[in-house]
C-alpha atoms as a PDB file:
ATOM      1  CA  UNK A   1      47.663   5.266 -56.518  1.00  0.00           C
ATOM      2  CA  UNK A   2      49.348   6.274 -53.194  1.00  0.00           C
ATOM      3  CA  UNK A   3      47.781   3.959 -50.585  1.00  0.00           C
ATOM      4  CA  UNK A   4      48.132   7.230 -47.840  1.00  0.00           C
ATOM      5  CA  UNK A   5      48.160  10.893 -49.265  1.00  0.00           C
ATOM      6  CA  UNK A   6      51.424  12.324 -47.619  1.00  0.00           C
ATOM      7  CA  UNK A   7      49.227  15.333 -46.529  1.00  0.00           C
ATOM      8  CA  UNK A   8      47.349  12.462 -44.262  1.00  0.00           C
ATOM      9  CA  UNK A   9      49.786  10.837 -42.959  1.00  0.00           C
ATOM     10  CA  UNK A  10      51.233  14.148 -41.887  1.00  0.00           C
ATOM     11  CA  UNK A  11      48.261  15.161 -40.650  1.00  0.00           C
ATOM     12  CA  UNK A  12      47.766  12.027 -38.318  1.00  0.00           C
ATOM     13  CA  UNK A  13      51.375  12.421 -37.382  1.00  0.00           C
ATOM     14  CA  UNK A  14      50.917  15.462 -36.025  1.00  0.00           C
ATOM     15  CA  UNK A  15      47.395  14.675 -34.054  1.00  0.00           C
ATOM     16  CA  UNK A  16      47.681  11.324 -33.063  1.00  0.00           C
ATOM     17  CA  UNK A  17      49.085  11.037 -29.501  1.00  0.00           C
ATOM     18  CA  UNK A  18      52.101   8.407 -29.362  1.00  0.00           C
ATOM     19  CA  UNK A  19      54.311   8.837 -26.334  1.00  0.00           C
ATOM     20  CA  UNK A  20      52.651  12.014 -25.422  1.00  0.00           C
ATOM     21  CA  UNK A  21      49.620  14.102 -24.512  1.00  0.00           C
ATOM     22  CA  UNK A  22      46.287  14.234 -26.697  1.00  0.00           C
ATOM     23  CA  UNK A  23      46.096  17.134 -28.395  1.00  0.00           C
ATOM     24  CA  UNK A  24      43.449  19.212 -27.178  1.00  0.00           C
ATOM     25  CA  UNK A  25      40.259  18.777 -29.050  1.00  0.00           C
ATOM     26  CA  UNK A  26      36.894  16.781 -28.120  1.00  0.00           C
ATOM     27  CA  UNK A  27      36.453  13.208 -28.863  1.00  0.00           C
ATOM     28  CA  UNK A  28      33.571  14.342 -31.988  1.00  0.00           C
ATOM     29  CA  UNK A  29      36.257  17.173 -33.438  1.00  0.00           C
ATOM     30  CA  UNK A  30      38.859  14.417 -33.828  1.00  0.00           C
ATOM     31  CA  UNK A  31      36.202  11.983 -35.002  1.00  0.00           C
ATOM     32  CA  UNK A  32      35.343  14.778 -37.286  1.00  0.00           C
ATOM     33  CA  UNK A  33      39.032  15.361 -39.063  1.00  0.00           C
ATOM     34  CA  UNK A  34      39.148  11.305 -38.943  1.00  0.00           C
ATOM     35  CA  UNK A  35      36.148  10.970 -41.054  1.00  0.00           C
ATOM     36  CA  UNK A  36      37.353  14.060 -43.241  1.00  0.00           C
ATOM     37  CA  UNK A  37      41.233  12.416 -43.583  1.00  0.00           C
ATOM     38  CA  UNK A  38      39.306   8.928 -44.820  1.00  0.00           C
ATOM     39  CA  UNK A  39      37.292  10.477 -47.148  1.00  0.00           C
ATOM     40  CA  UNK A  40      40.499  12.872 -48.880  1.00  0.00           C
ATOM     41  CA  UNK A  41      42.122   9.366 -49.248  1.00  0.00           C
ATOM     42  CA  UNK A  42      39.041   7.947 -50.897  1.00  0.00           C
ATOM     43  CA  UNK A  43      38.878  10.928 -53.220  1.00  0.00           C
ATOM     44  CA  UNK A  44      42.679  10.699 -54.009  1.00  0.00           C
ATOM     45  CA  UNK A  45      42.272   6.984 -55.002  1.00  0.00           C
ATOM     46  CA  UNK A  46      38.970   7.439 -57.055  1.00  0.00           C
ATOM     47  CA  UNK A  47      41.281  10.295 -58.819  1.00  0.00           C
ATOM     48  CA  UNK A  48      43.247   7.563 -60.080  1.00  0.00           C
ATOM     49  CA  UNK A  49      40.615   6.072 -62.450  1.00  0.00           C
ATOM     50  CA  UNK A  50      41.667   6.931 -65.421  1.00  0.00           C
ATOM     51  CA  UNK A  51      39.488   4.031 -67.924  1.00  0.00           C
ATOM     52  CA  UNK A  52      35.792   3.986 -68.105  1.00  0.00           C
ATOM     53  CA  UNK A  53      33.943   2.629 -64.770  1.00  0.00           C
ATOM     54  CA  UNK A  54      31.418  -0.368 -65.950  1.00  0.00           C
ATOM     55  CA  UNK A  55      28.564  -1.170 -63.892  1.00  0.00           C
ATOM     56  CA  UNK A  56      29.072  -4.334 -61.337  1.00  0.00           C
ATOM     57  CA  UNK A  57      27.913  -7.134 -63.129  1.00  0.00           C
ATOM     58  CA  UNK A  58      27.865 -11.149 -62.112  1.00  0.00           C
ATOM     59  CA  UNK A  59      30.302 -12.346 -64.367  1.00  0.00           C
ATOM     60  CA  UNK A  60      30.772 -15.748 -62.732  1.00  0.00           C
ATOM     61  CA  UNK A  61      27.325 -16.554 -64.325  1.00  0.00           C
ATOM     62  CA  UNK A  62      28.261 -15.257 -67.426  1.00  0.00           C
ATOM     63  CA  UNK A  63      25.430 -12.695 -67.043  1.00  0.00           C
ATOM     64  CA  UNK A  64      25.215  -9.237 -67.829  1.00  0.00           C
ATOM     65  CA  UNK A  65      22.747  -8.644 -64.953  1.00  0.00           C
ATOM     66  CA  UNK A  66      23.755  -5.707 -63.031  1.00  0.00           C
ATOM     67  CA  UNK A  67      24.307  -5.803 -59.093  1.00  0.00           C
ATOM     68  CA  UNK A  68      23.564  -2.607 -56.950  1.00  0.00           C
ATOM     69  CA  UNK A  69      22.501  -5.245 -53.988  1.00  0.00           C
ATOM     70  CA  UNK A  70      23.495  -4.296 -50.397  1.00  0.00           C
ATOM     71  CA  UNK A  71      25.891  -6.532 -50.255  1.00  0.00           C
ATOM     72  CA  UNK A  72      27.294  -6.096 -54.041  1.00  0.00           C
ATOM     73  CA  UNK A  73      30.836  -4.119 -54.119  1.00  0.00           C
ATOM     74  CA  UNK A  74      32.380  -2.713 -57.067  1.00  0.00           C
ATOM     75  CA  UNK A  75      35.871  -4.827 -58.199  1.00  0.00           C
ATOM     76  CA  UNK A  76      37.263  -1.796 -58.494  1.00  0.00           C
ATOM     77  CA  UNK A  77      36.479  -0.591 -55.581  1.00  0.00           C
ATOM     78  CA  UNK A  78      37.435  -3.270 -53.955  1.00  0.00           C
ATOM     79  CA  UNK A  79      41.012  -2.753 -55.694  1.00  0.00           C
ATOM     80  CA  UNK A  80      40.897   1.018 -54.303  1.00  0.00           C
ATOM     81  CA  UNK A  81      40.063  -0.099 -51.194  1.00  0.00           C
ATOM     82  CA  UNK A  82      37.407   2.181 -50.524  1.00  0.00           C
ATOM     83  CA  UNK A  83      34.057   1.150 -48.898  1.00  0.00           C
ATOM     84  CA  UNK A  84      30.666   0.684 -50.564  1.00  0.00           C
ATOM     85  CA  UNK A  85      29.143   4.081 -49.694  1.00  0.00           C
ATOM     86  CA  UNK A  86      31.860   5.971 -50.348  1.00  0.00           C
ATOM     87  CA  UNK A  87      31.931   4.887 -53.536  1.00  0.00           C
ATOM     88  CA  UNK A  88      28.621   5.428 -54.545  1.00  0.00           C
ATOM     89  CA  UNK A  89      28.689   8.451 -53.169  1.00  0.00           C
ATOM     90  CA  UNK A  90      32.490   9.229 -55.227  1.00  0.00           C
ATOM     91  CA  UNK A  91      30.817   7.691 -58.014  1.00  0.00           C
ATOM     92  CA  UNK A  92      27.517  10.026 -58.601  1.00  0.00           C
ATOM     93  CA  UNK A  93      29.566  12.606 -57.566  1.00  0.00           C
ATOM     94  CA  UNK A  94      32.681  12.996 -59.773  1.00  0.00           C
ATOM     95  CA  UNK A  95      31.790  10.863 -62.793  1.00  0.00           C
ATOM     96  CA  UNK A  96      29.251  11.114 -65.924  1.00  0.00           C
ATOM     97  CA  UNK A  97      27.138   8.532 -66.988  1.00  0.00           C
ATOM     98  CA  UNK A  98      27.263   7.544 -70.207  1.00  0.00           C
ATOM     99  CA  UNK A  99      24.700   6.829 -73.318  1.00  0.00           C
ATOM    100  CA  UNK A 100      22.070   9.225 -72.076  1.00  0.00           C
ATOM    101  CA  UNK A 101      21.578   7.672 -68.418  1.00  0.00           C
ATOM    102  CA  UNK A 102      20.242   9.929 -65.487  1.00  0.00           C
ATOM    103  CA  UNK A 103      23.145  11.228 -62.920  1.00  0.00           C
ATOM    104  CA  UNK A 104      22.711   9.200 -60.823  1.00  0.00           C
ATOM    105  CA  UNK A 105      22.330   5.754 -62.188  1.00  0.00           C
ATOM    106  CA  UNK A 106      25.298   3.857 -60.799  1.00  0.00           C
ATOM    107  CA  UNK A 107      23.781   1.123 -63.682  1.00  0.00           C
ATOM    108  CA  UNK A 108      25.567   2.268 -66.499  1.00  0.00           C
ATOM    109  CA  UNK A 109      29.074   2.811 -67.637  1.00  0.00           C
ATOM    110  CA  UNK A 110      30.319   6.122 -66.091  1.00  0.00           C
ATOM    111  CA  UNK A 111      33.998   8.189 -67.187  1.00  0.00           C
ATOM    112  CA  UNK A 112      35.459  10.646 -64.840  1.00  0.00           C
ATOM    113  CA  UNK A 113      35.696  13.517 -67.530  1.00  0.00           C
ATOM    114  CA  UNK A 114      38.122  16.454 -67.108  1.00  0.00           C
ATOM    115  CA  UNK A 115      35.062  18.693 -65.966  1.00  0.00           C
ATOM    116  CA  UNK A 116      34.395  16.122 -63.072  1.00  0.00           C
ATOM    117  CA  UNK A 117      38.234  15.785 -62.381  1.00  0.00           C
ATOM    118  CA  UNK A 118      38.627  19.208 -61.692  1.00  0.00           C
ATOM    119  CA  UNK A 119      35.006  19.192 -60.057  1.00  0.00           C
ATOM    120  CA  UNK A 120      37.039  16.358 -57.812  1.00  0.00           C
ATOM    121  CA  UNK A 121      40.040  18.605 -57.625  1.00  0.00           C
ATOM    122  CA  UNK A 122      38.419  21.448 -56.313  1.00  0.00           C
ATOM    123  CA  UNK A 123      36.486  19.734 -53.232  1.00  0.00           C
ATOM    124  CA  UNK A 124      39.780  17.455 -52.757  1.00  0.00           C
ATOM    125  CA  UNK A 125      41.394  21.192 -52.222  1.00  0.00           C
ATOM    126  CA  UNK A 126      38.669  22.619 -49.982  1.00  0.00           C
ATOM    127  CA  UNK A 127      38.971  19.340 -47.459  1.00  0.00           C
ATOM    128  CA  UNK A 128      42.575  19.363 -47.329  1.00  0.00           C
ATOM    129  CA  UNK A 129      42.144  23.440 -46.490  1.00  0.00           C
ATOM    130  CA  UNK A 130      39.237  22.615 -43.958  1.00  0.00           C
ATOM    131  CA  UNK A 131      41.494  19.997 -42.480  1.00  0.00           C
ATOM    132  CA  UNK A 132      44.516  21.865 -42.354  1.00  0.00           C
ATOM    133  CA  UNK A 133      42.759  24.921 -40.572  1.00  0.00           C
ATOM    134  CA  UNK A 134      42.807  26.752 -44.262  1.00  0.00           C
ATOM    135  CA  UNK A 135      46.652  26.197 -44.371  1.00  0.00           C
ATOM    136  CA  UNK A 136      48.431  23.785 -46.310  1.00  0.00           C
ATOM    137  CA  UNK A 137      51.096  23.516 -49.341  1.00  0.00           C
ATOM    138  CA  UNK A 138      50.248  23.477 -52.972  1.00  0.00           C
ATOM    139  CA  UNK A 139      52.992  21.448 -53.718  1.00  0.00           C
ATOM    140  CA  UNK A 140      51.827  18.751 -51.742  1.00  0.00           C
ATOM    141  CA  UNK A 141      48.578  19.082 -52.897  1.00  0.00           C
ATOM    142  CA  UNK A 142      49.287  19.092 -56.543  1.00  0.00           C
ATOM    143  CA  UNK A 143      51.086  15.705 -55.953  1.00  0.00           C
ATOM    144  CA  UNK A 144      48.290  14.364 -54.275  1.00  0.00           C
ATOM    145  CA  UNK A 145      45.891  15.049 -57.044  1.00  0.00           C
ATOM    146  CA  UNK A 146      48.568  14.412 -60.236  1.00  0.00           C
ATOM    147  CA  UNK A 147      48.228  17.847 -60.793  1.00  0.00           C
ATOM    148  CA  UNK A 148      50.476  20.439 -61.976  1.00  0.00           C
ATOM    149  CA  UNK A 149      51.853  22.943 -60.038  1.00  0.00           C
ATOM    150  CA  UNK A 150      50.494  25.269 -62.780  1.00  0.00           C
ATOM    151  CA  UNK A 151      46.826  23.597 -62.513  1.00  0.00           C
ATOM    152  CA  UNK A 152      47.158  23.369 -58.714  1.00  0.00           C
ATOM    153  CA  UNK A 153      48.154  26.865 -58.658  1.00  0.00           C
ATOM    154  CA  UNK A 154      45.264  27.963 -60.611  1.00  0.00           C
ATOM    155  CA  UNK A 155      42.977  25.789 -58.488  1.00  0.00           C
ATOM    156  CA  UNK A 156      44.177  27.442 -55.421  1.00  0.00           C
ATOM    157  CA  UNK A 157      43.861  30.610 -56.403  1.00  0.00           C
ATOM    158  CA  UNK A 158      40.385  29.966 -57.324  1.00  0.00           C
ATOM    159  CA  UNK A 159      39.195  29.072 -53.817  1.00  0.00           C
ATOM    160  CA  UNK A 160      40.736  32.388 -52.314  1.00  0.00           C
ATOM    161  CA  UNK A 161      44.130  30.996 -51.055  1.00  0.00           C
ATOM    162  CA  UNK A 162      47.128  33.401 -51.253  1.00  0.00           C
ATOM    163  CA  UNK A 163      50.489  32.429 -51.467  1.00  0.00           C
ATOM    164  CA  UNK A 164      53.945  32.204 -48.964  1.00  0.00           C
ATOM    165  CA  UNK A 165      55.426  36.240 -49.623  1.00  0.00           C
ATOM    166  CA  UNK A 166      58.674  34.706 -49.900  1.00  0.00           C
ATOM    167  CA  UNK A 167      59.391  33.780 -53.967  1.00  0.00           C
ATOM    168  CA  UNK A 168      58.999  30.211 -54.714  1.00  0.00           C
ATOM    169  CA  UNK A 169      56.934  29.661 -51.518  1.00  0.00           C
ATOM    170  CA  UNK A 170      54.586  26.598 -51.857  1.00  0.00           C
ATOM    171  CA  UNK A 171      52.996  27.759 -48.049  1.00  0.00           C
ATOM    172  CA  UNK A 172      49.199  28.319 -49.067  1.00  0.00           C
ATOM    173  CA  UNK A 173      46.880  30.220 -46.677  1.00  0.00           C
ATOM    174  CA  UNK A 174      43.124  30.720 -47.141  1.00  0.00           C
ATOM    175  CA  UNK A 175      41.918  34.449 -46.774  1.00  0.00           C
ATOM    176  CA  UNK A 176      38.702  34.323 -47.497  1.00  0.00           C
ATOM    177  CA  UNK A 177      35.427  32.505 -46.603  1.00  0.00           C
ATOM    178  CA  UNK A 178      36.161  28.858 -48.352  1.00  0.00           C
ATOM    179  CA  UNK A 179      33.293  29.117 -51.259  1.00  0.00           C
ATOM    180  CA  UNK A 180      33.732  26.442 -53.903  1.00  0.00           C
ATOM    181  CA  UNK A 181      33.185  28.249 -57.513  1.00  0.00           C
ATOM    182  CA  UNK A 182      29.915  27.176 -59.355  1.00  0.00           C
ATOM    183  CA  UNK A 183      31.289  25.286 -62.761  1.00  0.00           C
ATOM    184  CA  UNK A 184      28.909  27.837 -65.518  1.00  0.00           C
ATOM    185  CA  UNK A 185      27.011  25.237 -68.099  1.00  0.00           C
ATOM    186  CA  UNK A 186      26.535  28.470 -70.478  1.00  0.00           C
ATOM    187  CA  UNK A 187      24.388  31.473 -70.581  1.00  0.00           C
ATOM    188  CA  UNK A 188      21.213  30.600 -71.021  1.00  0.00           C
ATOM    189  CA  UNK A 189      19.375  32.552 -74.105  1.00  0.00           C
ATOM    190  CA  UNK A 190      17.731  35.867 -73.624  1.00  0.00           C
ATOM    191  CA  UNK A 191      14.101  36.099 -72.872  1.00  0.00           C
ATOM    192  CA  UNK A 192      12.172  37.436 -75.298  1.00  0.00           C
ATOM    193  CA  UNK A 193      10.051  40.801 -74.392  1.00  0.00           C
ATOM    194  CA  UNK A 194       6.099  40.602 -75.481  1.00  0.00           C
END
């Protein structure tokens, strides 16, 4: 995994002062697109699971007990470097439990499937466009998700972005209301008359 997304780092480039004048927003707006920057980089490293996610468990006492105390973080989180909450919060989010378990028990062994990668996609997308002002470039997006530029294209197109007019443009630009698509389970089976 990329330790910094290069839209990120960009982004702090161009908003951090250094050798010049703030840029003018409120202390709680850049708080805001800090917190929002930290969390695309926690979603780009949890992207880069790609095995099954066991539970925490105490191996040093050759237990199979599994931790979820306050203090308890996940090795592989650790690894990630991304923060206890965060990656609870990833986890629940944009993985599957496995053998039956509820959603949301972090308990069990969990696999980011491809409908919770592009889940993950999507909302990776959608902050990147809230970040950059509904503005950014799909090629640099589909490299920070390991996407193609066919899937990111698709993707895009999905969440109401247009493209650059010129051909081969990778210049996105959101047009319409950012709405993230509800993924369909099915129809559900016709209700019978009486």
């Amino acid at each position: 995994y990329r330790v910094w997304p290069a839209i990120v780092l960009r982004v702090l480039r161009n908003n951090l002062p250094v050798g010049r004048p703030a840029p003018s927003t409120s202390g709680s707006e850049r708080v805001e697109l800090l917190r929002a920057l930290l969390y695309l980089t926690y979603m780009c490293r949890f992207n880069s699971i790609k095995r099954a996610i066991t539970p925490n468990t105490d191996s040093s006492k050759g237990e199979s007990e599994v931790l979820v105390g306050e203090d308890e973080e996940h090795p592989l989180a650790r690894k990630l470097g991304i923060p206890k909450l965060a990656w609870l919060e990833l986890l629940v989010a944009f993985s599957e439990a496995q053998g039956g378990a509820t959603a949301d028990d972090v308990g069990v062994v969990r696999r980011i499937t491809e409908r919770t990668r592009q889940k993950l996609a999507m909302h990776a997308i959608a902050l990147a466009l809230w970040i950059g002002d509904g503005k950014s470039d799909s090629t640099e997006l589909a490299q920070m998700l390991s996407l193609t530029t066919k899937q990111a294209g698709l993707y895009i197109r999905q969440l109401g972005c247009t493209f650059g007019k010129t051909r081969g443009s990778t210049a996105i630009e959101l047009t319409l209301p950012l709405e993230l698509p509800r993924i369909e389970q099915g129809r559900a089976a016709p209700k019978k008359r009486q």
